[in-house]
N, C-alpha and C. Protein backbone atom coordinates (compact mmCIF):
# COMPACT_ATOMS: atom_id res chain seq x y z
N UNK A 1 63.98 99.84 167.01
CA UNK A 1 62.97 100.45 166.16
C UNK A 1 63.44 100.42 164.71
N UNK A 2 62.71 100.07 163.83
CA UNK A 2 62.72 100.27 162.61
C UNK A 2 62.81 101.53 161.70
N UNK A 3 64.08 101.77 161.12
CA UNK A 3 64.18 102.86 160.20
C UNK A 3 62.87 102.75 159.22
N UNK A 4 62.79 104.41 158.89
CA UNK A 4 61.24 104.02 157.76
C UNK A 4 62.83 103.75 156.25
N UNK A 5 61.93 103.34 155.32
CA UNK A 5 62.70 103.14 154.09
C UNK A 5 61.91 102.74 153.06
N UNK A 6 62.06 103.06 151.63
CA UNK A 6 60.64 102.18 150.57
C UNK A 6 61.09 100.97 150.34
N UNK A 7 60.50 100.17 150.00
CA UNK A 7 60.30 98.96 149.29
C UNK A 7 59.74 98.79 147.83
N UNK A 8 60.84 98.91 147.24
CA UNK A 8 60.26 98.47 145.62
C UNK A 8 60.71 97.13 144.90
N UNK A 9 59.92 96.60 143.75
CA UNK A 9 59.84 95.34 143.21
C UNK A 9 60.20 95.57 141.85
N UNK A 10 61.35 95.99 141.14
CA UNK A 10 61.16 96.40 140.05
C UNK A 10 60.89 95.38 139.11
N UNK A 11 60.47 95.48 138.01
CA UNK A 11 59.73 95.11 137.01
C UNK A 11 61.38 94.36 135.92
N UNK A 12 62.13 94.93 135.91
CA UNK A 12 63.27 94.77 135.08
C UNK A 12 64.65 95.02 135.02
N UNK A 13 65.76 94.72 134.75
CA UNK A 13 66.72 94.61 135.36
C UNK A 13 66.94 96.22 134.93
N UNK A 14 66.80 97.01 134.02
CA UNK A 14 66.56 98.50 133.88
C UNK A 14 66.19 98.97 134.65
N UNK A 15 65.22 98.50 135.09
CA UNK A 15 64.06 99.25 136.23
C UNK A 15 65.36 99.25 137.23
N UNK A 16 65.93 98.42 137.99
CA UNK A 16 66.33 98.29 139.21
C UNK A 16 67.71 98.46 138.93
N UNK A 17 68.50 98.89 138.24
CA UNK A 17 69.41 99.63 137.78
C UNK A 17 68.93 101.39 138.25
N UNK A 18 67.91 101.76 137.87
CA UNK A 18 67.81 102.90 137.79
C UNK A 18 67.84 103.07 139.32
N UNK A 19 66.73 102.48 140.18
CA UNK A 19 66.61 102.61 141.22
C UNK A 19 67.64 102.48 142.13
N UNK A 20 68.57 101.61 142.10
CA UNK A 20 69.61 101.24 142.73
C UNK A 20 70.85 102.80 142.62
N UNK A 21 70.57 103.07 141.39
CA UNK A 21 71.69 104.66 141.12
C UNK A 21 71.61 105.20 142.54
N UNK A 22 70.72 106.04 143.16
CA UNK A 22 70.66 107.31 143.82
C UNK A 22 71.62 106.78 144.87
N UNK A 23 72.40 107.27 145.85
CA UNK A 23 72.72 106.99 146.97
C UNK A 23 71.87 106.29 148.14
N UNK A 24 71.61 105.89 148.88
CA UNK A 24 71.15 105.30 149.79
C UNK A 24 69.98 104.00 149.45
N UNK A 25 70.52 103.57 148.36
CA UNK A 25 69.67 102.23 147.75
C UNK A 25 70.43 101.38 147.45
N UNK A 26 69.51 100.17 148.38
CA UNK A 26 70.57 98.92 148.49
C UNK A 26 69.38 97.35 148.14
N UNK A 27 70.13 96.71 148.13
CA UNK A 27 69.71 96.03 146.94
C UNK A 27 69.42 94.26 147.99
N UNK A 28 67.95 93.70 147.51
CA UNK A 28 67.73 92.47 148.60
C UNK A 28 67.05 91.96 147.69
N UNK A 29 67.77 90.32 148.10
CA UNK A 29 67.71 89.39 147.28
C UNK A 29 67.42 88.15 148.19
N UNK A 30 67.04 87.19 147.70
CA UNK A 30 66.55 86.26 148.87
C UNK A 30 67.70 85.69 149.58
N UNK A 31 66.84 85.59 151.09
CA UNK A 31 68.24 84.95 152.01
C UNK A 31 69.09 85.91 152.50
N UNK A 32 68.83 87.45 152.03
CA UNK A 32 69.85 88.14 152.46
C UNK A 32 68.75 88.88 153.92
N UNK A 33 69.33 88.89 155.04
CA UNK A 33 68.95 89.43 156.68
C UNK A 33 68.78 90.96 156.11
N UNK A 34 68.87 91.14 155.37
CA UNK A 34 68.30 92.80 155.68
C UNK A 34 67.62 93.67 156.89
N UNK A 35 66.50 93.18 157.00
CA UNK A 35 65.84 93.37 157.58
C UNK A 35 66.12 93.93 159.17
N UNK A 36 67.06 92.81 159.74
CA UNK A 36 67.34 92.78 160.64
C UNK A 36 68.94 93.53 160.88
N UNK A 37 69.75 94.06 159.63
CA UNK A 37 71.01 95.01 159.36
C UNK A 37 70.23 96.11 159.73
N UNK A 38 68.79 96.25 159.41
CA UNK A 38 68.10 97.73 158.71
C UNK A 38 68.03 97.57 160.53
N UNK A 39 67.44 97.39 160.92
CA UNK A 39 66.71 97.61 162.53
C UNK A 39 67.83 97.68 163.08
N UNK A 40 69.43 97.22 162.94
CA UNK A 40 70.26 97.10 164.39
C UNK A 40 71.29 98.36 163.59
N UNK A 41 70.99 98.93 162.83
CA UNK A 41 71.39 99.85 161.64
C UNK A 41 73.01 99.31 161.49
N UNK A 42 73.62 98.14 161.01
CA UNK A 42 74.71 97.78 160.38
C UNK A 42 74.15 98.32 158.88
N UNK A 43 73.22 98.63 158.33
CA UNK A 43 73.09 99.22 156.85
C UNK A 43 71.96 100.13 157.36
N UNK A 44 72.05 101.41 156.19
CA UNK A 44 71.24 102.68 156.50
C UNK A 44 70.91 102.34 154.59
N UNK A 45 69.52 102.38 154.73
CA UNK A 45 69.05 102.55 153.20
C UNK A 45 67.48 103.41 153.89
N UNK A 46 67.67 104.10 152.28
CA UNK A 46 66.61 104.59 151.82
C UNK A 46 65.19 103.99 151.33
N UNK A 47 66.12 103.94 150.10
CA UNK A 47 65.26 102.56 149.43
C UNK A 47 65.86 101.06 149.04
N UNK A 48 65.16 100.48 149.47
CA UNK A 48 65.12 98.82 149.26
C UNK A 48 64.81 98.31 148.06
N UNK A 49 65.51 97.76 146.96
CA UNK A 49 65.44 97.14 145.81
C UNK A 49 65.56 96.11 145.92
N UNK A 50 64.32 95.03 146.06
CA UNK A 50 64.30 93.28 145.78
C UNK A 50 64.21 92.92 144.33
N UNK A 51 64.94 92.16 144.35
CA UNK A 51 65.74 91.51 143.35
C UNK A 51 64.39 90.32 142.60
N UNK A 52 63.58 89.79 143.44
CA UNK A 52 63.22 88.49 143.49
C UNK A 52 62.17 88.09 142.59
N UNK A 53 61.66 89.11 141.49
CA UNK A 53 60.60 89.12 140.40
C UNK A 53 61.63 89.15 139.64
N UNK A 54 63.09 89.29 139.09
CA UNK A 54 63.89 89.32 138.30
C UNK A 54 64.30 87.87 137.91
N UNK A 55 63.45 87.12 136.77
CA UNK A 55 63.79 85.68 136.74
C UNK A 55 65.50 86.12 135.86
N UNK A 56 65.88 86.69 135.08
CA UNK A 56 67.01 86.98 134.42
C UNK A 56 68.20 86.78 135.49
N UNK A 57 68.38 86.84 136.69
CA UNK A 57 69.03 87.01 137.79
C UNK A 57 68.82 85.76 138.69
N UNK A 58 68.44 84.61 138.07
CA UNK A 58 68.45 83.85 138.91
C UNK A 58 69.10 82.54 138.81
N UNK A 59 69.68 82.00 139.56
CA UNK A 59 70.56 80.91 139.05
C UNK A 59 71.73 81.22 139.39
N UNK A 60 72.68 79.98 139.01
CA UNK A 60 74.33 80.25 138.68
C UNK A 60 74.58 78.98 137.33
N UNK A 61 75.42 79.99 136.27
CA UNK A 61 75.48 78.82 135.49
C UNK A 61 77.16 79.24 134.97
N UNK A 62 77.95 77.77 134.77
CA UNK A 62 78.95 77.90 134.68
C UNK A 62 79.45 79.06 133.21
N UNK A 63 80.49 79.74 133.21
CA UNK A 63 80.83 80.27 132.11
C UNK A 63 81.85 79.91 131.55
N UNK A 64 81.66 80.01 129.97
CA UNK A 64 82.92 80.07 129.29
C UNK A 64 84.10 80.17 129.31
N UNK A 65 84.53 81.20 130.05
CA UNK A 65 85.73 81.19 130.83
C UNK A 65 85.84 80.86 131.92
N UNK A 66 85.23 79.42 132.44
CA UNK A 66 85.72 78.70 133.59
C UNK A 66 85.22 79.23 134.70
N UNK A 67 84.54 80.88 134.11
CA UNK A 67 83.88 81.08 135.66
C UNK A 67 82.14 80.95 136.23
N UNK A 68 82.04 81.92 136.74
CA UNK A 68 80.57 81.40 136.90
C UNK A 68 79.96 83.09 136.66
N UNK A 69 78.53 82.84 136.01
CA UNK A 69 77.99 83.46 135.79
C UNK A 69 76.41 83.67 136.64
């Protein structure tokens, strides 16, 4: 059975900063099984913060210091 939990889309990487603060908010991004952590409860969330309207967050691009950003 499925834990209840919200689902929000925030608007901005502020937005989902804020949301992500409280305790029991965890954070889904594409490709990540959530869904199926949430139902066999390997993760207990509250609220659900998708990542996936956040074009700022998307990609990998090499950095300056050799690493990746």
């Amino acid at each position: 059975m499925m834990p209840k939990f919200a689902y929000v889309r925030p608007k901005s990487v502020e937005e989902a900063l804020k949301l992500l603060s409280p305790p029991g908010s965890v954070v889904h991004a594409g490709g990540t099984d959530l869904l199926g952590c949430l139902r066999d409860r390997v993760v207990e969330a509250e609220t659900v913060v998708s990542l996936t309207q956040l074009s700022e967050l998307r990609g990998i691009q090499k950095a300056a210091n050799g690493g990746l950003h």
